[in-house]
N, C-alpha and C. Protein backbone atom coordinates (compact mmCIF):
# COMPACT_ATOMS: atom_id res chain seq x y z
N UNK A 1 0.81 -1.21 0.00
CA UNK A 1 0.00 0.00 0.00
C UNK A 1 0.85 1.27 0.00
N UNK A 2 1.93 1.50 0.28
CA UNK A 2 3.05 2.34 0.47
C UNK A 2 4.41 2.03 -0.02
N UNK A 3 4.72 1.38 -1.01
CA UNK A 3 6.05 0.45 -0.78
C UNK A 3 7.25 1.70 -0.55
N UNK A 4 7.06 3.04 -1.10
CA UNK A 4 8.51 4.16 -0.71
C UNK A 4 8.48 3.82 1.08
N UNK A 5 7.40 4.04 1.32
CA UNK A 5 7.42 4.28 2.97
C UNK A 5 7.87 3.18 3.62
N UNK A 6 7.13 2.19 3.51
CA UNK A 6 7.90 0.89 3.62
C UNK A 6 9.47 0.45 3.47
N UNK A 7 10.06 0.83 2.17
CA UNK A 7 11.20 0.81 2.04
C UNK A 7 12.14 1.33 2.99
N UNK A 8 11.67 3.04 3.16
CA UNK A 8 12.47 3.54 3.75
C UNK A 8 12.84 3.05 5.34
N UNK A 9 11.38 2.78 5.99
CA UNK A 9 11.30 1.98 6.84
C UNK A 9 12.27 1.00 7.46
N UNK A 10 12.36 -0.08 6.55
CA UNK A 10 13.26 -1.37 5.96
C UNK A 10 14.28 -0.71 5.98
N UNK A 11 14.98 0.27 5.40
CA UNK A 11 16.53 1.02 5.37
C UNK A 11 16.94 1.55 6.75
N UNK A 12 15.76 1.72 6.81
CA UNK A 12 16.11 2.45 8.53
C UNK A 12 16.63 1.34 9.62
N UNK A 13 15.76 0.90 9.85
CA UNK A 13 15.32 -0.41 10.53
C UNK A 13 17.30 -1.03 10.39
N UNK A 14 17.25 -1.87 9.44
CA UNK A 14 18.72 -3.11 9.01
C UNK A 14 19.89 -2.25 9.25
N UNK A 15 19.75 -0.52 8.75
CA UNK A 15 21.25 -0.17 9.09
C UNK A 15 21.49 0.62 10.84
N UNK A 16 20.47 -0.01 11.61
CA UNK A 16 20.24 0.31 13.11
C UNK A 16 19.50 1.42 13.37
N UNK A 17 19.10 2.46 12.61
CA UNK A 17 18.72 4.06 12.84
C UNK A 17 17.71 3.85 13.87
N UNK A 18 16.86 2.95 14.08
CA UNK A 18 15.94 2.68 15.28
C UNK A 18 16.59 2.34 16.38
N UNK A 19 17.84 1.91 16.58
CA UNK A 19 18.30 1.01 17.70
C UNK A 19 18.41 2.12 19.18
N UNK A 20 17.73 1.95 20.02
CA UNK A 20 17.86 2.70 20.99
C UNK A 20 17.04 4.17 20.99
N UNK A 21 16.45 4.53 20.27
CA UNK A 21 15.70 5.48 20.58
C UNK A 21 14.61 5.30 21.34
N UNK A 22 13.94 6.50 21.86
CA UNK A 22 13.43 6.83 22.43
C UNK A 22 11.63 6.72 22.18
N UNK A 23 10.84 6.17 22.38
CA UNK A 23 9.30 6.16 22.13
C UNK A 23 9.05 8.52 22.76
N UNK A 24 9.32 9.03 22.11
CA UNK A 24 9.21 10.39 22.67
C UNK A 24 8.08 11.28 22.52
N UNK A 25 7.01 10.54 21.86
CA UNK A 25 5.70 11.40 22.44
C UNK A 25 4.54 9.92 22.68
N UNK A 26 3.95 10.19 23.52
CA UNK A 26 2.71 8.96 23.75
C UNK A 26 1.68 9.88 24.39
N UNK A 27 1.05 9.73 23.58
CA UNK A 27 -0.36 10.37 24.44
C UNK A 27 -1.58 8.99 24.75
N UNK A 28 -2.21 8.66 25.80
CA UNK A 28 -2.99 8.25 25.99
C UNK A 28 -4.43 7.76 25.41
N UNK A 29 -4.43 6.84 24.86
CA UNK A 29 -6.14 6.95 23.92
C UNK A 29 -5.71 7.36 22.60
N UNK A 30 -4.66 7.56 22.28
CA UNK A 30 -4.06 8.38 20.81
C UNK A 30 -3.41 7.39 20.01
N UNK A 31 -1.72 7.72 20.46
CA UNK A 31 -0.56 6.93 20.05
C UNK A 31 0.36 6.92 20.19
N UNK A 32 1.27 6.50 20.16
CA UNK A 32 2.47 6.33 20.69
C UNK A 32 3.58 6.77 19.14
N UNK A 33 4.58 7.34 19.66
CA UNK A 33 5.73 8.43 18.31
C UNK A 33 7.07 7.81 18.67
N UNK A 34 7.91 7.09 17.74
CA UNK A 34 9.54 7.65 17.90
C UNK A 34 9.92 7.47 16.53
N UNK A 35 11.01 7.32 16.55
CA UNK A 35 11.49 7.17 15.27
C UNK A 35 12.75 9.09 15.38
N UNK A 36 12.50 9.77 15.97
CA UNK A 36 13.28 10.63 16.02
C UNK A 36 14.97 10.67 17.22
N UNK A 37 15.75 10.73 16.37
CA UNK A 37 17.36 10.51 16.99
C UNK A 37 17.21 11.22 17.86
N UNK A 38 16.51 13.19 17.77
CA UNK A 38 16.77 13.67 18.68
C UNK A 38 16.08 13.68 20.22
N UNK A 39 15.40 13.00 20.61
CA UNK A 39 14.56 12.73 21.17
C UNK A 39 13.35 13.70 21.22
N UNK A 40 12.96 14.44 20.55
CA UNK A 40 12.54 15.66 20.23
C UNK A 40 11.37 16.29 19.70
N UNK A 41 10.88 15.15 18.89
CA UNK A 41 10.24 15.57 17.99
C UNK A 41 10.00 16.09 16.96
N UNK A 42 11.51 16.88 16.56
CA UNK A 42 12.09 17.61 15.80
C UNK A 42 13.20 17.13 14.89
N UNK A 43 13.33 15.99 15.25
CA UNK A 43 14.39 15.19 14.53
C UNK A 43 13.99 14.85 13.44
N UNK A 44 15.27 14.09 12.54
CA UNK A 44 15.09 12.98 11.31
C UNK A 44 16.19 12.77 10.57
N UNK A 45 16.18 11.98 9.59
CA UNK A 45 17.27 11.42 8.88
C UNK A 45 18.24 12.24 8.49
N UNK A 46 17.45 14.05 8.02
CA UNK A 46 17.80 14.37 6.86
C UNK A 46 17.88 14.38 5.79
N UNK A 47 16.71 13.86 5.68
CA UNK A 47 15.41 14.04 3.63
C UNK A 47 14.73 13.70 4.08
N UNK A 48 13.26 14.33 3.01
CA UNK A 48 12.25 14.08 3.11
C UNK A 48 11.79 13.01 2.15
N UNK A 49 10.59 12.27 2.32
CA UNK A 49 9.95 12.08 1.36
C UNK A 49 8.41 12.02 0.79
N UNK A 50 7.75 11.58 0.04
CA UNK A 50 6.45 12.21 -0.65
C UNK A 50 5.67 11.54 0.54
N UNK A 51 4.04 12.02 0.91
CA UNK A 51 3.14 11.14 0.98
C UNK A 51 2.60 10.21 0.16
N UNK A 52 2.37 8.53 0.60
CA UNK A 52 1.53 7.62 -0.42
C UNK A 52 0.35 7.10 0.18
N UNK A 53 -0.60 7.91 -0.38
CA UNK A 53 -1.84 7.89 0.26
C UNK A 53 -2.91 6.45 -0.70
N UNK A 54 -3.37 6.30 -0.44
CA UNK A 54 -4.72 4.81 -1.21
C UNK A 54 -5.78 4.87 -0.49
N UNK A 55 -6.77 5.36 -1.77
CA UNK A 55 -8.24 5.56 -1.40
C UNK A 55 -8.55 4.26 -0.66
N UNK A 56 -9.48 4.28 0.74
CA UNK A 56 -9.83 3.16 1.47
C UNK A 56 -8.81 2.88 2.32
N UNK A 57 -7.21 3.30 2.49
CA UNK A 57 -6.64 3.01 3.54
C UNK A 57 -7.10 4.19 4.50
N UNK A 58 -7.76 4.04 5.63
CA UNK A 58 -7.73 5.06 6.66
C UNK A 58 -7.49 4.62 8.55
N UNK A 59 -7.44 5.55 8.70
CA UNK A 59 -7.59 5.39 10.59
C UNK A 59 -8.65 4.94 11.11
N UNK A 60 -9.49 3.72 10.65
CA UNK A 60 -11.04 3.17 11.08
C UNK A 60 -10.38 2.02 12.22
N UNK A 61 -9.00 1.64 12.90
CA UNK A 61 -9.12 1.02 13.38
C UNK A 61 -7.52 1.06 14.25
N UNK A 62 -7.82 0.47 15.67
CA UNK A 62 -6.22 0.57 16.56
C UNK A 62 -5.47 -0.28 15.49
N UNK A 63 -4.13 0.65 16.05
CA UNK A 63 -2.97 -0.51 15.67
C UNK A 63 -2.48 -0.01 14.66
N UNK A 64 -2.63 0.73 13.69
CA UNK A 64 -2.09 1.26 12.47
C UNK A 64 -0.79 2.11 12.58
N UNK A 65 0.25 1.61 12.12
CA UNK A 65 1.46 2.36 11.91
C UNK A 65 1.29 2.88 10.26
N UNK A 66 1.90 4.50 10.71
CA UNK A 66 1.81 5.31 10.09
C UNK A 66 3.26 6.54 9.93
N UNK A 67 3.61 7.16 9.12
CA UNK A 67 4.79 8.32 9.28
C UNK A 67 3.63 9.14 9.90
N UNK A 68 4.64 10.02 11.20
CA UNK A 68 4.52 11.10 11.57
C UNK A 68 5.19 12.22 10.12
N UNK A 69 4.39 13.44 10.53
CA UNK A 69 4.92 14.37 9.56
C UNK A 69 4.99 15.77 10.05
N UNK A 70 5.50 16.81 9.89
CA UNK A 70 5.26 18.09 9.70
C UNK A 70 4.31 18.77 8.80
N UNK A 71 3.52 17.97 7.76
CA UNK A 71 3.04 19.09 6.52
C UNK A 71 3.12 17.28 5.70
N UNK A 72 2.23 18.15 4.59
CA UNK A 72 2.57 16.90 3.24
C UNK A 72 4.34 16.85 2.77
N UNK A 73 3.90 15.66 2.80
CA UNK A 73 5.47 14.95 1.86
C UNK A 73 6.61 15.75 2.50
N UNK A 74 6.54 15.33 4.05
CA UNK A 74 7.77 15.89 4.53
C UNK A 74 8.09 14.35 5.53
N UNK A 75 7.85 13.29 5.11
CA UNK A 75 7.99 11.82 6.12
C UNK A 75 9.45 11.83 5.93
N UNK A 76 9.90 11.19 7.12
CA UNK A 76 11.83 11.12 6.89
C UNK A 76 11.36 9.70 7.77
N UNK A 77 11.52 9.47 9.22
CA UNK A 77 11.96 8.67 9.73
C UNK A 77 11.09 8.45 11.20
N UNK A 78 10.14 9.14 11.99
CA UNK A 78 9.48 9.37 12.86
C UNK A 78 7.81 8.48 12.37
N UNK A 79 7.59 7.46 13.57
CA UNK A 79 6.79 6.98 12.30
C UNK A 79 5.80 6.91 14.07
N UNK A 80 4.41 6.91 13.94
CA UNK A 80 3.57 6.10 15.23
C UNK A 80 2.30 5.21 15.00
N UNK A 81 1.52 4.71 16.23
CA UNK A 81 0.98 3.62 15.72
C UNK A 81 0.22 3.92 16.86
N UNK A 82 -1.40 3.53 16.06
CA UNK A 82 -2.69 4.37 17.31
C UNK A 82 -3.16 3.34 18.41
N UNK A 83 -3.48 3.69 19.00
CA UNK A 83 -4.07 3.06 20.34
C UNK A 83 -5.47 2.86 20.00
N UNK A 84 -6.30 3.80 19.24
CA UNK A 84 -7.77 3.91 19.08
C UNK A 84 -8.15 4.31 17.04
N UNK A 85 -8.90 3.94 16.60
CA UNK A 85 -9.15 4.86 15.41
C UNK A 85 -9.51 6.36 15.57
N UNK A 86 -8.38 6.56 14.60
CA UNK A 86 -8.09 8.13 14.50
C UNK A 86 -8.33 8.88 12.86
N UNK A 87 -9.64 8.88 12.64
CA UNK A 87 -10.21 9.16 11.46
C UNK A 87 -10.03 10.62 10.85
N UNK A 88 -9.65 11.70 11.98
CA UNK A 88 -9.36 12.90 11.49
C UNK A 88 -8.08 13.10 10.72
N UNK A 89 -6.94 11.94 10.67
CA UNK A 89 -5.87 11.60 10.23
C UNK A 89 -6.17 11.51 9.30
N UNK A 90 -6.72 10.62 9.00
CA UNK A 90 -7.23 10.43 7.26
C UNK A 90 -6.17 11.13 5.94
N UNK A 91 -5.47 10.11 5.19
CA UNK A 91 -5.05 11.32 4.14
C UNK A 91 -4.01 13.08 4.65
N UNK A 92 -3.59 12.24 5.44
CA UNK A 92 -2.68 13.45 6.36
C UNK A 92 -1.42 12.64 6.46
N UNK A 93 -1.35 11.45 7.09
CA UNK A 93 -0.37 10.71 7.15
C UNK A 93 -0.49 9.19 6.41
N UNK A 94 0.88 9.11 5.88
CA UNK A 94 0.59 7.71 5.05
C UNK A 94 0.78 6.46 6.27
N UNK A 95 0.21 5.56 5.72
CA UNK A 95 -0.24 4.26 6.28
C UNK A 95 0.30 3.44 5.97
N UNK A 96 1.53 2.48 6.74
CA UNK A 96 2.27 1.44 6.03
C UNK A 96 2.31 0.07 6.90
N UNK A 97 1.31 -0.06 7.99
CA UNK A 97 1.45 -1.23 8.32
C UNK A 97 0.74 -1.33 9.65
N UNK A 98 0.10 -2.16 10.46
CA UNK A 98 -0.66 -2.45 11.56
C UNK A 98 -0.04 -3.42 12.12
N UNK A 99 -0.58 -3.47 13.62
CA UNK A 99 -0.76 -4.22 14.36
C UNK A 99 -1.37 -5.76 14.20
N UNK A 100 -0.84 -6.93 14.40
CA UNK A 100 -1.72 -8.06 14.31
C UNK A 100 -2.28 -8.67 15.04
N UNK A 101 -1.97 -8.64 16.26
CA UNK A 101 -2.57 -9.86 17.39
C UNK A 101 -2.73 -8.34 18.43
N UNK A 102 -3.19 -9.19 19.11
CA UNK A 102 -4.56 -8.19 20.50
C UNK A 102 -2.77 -8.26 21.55
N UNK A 103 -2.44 -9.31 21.51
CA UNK A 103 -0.57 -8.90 22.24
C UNK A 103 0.18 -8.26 21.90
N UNK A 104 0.08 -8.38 20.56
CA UNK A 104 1.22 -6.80 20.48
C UNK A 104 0.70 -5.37 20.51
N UNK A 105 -0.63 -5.68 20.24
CA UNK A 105 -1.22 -4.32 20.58
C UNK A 105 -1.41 -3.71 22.04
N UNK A 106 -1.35 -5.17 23.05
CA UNK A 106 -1.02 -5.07 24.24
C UNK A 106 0.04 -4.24 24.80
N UNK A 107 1.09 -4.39 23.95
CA UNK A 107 2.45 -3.81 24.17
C UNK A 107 2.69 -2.85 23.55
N UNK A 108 2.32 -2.56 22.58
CA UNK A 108 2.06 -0.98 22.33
C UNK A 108 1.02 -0.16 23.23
N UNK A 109 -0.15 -0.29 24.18
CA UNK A 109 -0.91 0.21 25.07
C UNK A 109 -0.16 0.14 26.08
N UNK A 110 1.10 -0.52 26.39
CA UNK A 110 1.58 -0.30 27.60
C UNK A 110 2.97 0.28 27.63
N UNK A 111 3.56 1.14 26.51
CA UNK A 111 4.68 1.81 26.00
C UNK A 111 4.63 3.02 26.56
N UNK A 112 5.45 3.69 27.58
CA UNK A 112 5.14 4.88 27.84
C UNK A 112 5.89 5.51 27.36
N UNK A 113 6.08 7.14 27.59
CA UNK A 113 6.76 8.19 27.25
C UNK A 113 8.15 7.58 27.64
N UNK A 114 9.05 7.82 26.79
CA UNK A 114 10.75 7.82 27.03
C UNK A 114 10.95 6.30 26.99
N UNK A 115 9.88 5.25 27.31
CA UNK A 115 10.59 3.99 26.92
C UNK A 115 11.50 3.69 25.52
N UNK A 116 12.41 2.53 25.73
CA UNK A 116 13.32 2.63 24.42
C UNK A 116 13.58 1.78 23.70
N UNK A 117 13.06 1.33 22.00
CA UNK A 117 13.52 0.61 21.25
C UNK A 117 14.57 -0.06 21.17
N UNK A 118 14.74 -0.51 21.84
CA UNK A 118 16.37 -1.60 21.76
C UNK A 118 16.68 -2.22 20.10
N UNK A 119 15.63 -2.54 19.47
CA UNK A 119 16.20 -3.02 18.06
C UNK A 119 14.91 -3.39 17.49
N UNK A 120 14.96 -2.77 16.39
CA UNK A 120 13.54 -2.87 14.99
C UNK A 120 14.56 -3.88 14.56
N UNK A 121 13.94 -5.35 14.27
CA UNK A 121 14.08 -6.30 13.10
C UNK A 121 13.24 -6.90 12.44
N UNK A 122 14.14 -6.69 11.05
CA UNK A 122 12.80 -6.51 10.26
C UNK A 122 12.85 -8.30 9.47
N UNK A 123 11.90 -8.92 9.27
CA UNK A 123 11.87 -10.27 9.11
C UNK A 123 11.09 -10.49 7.77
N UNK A 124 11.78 -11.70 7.24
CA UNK A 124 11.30 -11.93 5.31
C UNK A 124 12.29 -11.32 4.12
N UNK A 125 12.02 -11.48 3.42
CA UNK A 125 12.70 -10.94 2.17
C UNK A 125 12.11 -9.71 1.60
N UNK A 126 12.96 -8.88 1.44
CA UNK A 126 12.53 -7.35 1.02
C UNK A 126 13.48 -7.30 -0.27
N UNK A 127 14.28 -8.21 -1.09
CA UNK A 127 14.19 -8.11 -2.59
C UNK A 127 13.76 -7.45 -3.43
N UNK A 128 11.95 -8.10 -3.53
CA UNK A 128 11.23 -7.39 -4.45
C UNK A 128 11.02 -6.02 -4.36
N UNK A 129 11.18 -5.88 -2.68
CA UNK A 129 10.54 -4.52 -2.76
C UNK A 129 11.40 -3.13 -3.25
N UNK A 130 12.80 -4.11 -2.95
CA UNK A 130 13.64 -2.93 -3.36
C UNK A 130 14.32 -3.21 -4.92
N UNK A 131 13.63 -3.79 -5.36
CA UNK A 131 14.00 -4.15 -7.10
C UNK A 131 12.77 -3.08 -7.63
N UNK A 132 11.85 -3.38 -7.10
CA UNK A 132 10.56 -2.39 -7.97
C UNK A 132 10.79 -0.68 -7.27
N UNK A 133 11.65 -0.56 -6.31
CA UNK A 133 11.52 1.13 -6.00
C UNK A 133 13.12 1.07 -6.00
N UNK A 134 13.73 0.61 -7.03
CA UNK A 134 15.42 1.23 -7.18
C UNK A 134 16.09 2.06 -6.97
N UNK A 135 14.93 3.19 -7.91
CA UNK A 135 15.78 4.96 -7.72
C UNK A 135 15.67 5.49 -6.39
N UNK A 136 14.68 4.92 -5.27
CA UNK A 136 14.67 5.55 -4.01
C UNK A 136 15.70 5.02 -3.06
N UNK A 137 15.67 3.45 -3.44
CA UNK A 137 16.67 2.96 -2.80
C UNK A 137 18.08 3.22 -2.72
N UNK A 138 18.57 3.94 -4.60
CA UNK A 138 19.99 4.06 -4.78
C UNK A 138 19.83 5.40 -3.96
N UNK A 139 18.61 6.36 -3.91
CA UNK A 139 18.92 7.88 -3.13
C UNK A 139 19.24 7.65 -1.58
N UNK A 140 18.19 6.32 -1.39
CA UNK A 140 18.90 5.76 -0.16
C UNK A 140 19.90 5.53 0.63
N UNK A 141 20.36 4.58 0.14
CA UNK A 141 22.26 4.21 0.08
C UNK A 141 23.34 5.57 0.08
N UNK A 142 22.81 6.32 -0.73
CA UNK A 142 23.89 7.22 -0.82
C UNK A 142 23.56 8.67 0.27
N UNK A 143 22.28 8.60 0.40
CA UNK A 143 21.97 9.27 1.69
C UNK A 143 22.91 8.99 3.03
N UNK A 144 22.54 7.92 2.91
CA UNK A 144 22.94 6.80 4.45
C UNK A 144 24.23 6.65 4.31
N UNK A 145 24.63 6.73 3.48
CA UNK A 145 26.34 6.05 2.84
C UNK A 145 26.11 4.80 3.57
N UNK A 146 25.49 3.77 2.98
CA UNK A 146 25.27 2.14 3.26
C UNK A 146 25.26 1.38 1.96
């Protein structure tokens, strides 16, 4: 439904950029935010990239991971995931992946402010995904120098 967002995700994720940060905004009944180095809110990779929005993906349900953003097509690396459906979101932030079982959603409802990601691993083959989005991937790599 997203594969740039996804990707970037996946890039983030394997060359550690998640490892040890900070969960740094959680609001209650909402969602839970990290993905930012600086603990801040204000952080990110250093590039942006587009929103990928798909008619029928929306906030009708918990559990949805999504990029945080500043504005359209400004996603870098700050990504969160709702506690409740959050329908005013809608088409504001892109949508790249949910929650599956009522336990991990468990553990995202019980994530507080400042707790810390010890390590995103990411599991399966991501090949295809980065054979069909090349040119983002090579802007990737050379972003990251990876």
């Amino acid at each position: 439904i997203a594969p740039v967002t996804v990707l970037n995700f996946i890039t983030l994720a394997k060359t550690g950029y998640y490892n040890n940060l900070k969960f740094h905004r959680v609001i209650d009944d909402f969602m839970i935010q990290g993905g930012d180095p600086t603990g801040t809110g204000a952080g990110g990779p250093g590039y942006q990239f587009g929103d990928e929005f798909k008619e029928g993906v929306v906030f009708n349900k918990k559990g949805l991971l999504a990029m945080a953003n500043a504005g359209p097509n400004t996603n870098g690396s700050q990504f969160f995931i709702t506690h409740v459906p959050t329908e005013w979101l809608n088409y504001k932030h892109t949508i790249f992946g949910e929650v599956v079982s009522q336990k991990d959603q468990d553990v995202v409802d019980n994530i507080k402010q400042g707790d810390t990601m010890n390590e995103v691993i990411i599991v399966g083959d991501t090949d295809r995904l980065i054979e069909d989005n090349k040119e983002f991937y090579t802007q990737l790599k050379n972003f990251l120098k990876i």
